[in-house]
Protein backbone atom coordinates (compact mmCIF):
# COMPACT_ATOMS: atom_id res chain seq x y z
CA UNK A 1 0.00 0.00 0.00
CA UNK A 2 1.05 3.74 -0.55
CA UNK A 3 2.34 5.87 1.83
CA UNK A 4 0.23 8.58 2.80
CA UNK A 5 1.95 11.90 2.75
CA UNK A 6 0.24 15.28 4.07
CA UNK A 7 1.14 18.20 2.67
CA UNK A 8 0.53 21.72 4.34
CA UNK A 9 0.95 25.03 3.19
CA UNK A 10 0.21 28.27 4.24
CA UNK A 11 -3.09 30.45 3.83
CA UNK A 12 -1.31 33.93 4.53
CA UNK A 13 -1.40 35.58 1.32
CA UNK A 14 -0.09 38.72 2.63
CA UNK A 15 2.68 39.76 5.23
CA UNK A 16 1.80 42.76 7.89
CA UNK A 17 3.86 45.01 5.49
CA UNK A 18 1.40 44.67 3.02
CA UNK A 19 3.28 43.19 0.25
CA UNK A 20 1.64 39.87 -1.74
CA UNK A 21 3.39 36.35 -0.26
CA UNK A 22 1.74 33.03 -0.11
CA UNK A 23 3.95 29.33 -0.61
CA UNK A 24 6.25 29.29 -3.13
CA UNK A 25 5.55 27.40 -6.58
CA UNK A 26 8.73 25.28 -7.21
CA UNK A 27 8.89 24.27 -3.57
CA UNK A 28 5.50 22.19 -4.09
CA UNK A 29 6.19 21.14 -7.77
CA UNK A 30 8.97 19.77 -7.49
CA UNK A 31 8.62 17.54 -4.19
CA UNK A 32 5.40 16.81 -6.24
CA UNK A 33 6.93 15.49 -8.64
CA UNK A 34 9.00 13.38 -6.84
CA UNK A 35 6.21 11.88 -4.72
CA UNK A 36 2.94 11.82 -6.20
CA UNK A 37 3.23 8.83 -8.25
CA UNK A 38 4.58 7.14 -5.45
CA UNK A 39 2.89 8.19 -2.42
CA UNK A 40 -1.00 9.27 -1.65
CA UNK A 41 -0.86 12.92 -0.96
CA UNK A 42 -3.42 15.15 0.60
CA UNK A 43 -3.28 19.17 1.35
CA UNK A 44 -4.14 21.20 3.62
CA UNK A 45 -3.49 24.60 5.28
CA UNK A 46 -5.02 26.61 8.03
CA UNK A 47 -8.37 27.83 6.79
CA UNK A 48 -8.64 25.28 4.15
CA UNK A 49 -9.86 25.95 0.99
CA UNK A 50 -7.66 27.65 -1.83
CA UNK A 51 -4.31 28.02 -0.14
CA UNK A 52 -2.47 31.44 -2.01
CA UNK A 53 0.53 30.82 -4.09
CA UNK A 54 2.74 33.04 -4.39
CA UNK A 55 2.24 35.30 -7.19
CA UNK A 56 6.03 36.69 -7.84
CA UNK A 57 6.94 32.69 -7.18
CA UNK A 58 5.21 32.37 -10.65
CA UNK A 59 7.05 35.00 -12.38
CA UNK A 60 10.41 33.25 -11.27
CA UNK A 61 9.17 30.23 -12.36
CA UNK A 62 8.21 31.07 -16.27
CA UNK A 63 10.89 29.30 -17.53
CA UNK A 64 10.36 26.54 -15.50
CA UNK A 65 8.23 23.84 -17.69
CA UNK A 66 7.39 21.94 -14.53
CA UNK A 67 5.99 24.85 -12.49
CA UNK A 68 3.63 26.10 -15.30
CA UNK A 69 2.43 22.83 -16.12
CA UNK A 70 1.12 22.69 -12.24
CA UNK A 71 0.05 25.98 -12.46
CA UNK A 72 -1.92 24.85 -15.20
CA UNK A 73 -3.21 21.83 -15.12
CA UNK A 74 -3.50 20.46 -10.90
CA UNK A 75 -4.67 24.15 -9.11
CA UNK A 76 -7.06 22.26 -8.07
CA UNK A 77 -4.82 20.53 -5.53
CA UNK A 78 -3.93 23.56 -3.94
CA UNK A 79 -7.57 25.38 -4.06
CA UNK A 80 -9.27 22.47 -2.49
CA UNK A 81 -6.97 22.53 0.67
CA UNK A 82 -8.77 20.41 3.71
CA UNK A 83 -8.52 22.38 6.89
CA UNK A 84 -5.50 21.62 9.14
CA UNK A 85 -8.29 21.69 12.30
CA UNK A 86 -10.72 19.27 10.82
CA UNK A 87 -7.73 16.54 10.57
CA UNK A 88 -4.91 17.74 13.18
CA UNK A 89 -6.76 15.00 16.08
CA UNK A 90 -6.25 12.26 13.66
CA UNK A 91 -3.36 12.97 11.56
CA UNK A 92 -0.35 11.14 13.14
CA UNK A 93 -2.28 8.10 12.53
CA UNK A 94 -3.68 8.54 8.75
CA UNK A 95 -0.37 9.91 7.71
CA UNK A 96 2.56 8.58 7.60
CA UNK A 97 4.88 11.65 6.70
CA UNK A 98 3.90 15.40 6.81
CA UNK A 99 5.85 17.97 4.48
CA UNK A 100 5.51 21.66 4.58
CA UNK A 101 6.64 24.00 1.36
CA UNK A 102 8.28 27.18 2.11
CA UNK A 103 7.18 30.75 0.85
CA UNK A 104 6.69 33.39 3.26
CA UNK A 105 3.67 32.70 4.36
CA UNK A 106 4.24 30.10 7.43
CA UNK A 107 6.50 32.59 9.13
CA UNK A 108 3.23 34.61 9.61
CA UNK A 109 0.61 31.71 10.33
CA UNK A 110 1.87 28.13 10.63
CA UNK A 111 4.48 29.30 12.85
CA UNK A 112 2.18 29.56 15.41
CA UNK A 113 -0.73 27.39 14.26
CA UNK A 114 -1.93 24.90 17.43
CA UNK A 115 -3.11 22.62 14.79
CA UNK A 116 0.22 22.43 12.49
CA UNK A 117 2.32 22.04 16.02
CA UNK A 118 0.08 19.34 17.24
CA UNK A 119 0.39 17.64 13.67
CA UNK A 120 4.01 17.47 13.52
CA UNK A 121 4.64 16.87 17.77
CA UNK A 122 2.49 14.09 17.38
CA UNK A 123 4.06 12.55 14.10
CA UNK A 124 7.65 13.39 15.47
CA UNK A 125 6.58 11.12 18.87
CA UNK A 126 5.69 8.46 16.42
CA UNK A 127 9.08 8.25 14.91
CA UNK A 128 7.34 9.34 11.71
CA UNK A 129 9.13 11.96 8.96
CA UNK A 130 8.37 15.58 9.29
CA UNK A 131 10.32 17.57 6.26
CA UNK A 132 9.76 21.23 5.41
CA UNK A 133 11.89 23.58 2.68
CA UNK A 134 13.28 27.28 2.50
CA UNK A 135 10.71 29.25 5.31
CA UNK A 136 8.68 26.06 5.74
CA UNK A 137 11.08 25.11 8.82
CA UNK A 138 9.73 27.68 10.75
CA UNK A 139 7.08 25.32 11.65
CA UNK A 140 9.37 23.02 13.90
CA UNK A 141 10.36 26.34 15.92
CA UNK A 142 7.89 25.54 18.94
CA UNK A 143 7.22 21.76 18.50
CA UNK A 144 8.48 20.16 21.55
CA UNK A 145 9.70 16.56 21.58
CA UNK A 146 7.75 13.94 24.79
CA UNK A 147 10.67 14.98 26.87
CA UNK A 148 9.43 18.63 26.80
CA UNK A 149 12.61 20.20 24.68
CA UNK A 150 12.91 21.59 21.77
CA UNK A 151 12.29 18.78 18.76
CA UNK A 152 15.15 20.42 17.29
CA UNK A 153 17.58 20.38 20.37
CA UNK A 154 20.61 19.43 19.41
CA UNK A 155 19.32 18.58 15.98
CA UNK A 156 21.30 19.89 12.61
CA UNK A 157 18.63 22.08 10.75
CA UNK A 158 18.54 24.26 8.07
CA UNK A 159 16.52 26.66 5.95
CA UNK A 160 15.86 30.19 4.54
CA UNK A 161 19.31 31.85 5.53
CA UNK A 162 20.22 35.56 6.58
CA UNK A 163 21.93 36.08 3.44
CA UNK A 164 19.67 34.86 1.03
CA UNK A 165 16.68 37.11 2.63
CA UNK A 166 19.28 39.85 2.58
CA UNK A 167 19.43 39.32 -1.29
CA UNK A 168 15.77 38.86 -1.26
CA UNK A 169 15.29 42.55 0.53
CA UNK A 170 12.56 41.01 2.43
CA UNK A 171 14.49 41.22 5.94
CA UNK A 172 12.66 44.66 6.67
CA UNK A 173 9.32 42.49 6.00
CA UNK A 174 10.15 39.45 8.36
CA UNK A 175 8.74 39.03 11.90
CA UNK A 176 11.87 37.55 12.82
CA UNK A 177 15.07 36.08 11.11
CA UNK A 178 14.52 32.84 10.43
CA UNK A 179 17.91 31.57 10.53
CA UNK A 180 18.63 33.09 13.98
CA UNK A 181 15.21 31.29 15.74
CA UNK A 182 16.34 28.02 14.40
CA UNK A 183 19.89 28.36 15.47
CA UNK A 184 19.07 28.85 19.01
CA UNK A 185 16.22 26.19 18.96
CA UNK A 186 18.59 23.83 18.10
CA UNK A 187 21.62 25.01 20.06
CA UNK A 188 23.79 26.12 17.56
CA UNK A 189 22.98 23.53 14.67
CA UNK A 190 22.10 25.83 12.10
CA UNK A 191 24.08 24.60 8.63
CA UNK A 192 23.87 26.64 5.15
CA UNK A 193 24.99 25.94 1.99
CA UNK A 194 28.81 27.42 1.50
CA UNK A 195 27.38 30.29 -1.36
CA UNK A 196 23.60 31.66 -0.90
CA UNK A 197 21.18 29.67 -3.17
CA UNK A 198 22.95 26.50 -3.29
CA UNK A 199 21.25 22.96 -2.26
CA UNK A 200 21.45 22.14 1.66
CA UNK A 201 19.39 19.41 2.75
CA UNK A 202 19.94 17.82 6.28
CA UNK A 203 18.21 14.74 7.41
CA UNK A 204 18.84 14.07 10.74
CA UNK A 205 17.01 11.17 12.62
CA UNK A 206 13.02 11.66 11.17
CA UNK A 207 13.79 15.38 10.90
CA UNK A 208 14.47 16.50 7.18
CA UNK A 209 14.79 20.35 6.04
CA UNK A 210 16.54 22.14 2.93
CA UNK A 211 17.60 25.31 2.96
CA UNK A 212 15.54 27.07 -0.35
CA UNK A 213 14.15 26.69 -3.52
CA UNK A 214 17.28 24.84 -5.25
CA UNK A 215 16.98 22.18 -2.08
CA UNK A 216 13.22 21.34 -2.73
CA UNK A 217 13.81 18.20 -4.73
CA UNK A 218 16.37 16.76 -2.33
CA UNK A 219 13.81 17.05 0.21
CA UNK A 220 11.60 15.03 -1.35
CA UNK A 221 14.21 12.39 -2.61
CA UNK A 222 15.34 12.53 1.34
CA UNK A 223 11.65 12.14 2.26
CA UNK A 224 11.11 9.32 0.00
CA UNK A 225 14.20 7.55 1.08
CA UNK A 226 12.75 7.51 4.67
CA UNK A 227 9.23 6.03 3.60
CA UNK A 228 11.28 3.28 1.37
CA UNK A 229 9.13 4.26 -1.63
């Protein structure tokens, strides 16, 4: 039988500056491609329903034949989104691996969203794989392990860095710096890629996490690796 797989993305389609965000398009395409012929996958985000892509994650993506083909012909994956509260009691059991797309929408909702937390705390206490890309990582920052600590205490992590958000101009925008929160949640195991925009993915134990858009497909292959599929 197929794996399940949950995928979650954010429903924040704009940050408190104002400025358009939502998940980012090559992030889900290309773990999707990776997985969905292999494992059962089901979406959902925080208020269900059409979760926002992100519309200048589109414009990168133009000359990439893979995003524009999803763009075009599944939305209906992403606009049909179940709704993280209706399944959150339940999921650790129907799912057996939960993957969260970056963007920068989670650093405003799913951050902090009981449902998400209880999701991937419950998985994590399973022994089950929990695997996020880019700003999706944020959603480990306050998921504690059984023994109370930090999941990612003394865990290697990675994930959107200083630099690249720099780059991005987006720091100004941020609620926080990303790659600072994780650092300290995981004493000091923060790991980047030696040049901005190169692929960093880190699996360590049932914990996997790439660092931005180039890592997205690694995660997936990483993720895959762990079902056995």
């Amino acid at each position: 039988m197929a794996p399940k797989i949950l995928i979650v993305l954010t429903s924040t389609d704009k940050m408190t500056s104002g400025k358009q965000t939502g998940w980012y398009l090559p992030e889900l395409v290309h773990p999707w491609e990776v997985l969905h012929s292999k494992a059962e996958l089901t979406f959902a985000s925080p208020k269900g329903g059409e979760a926002p892509v992100d519309p200048a994650s589109i414009e990168a993506s133009k000359a990439d034949a893979s995003s524009m083909n999803f763009i075009k012909e599944h939305k209906s994956l992403y606009q049909n989104t179940k709704k993280l509260s209706d399944i959150s009691h339940t999921a650790a059991d129907e799912f057996d691996a939960v993957f969260y797309p970056g963007g920068h929408g989670p650093m405003f909702d799913l951050v902090n969203d009981e449902d998400s937390i209880r999701i991937i705390s419950q998985m994590y206490a399973k022994g089950k794989p929990v695997a996020a890309v880019c700003h999706g990582p944020v959603v480990f920052a306050h998921v504690h392990g059984p023994d109370t600590r930090s999941m990612l205490k003394g865990r290697k992590v990675t994930g959107f860095s200083d630099v690249e958000e720099e780059l991005m101009k987006f720091v100004d925008d941020m609620p926080f710096s990303l790659e600072k929160v994780l650092n300290e949640k995981s004493d000091g195991g923060f790991e980047k890629a030696s040049e901005p925009w190169g692929e960093k993915v880190i699996v360590d134990g049932h914990v996997i996490t790439g660092q931005n858009p180039a890592s997205a497909r690694g995660v997936a292959e990483a993720l895959a690796k762990e079902l056995k599929i």
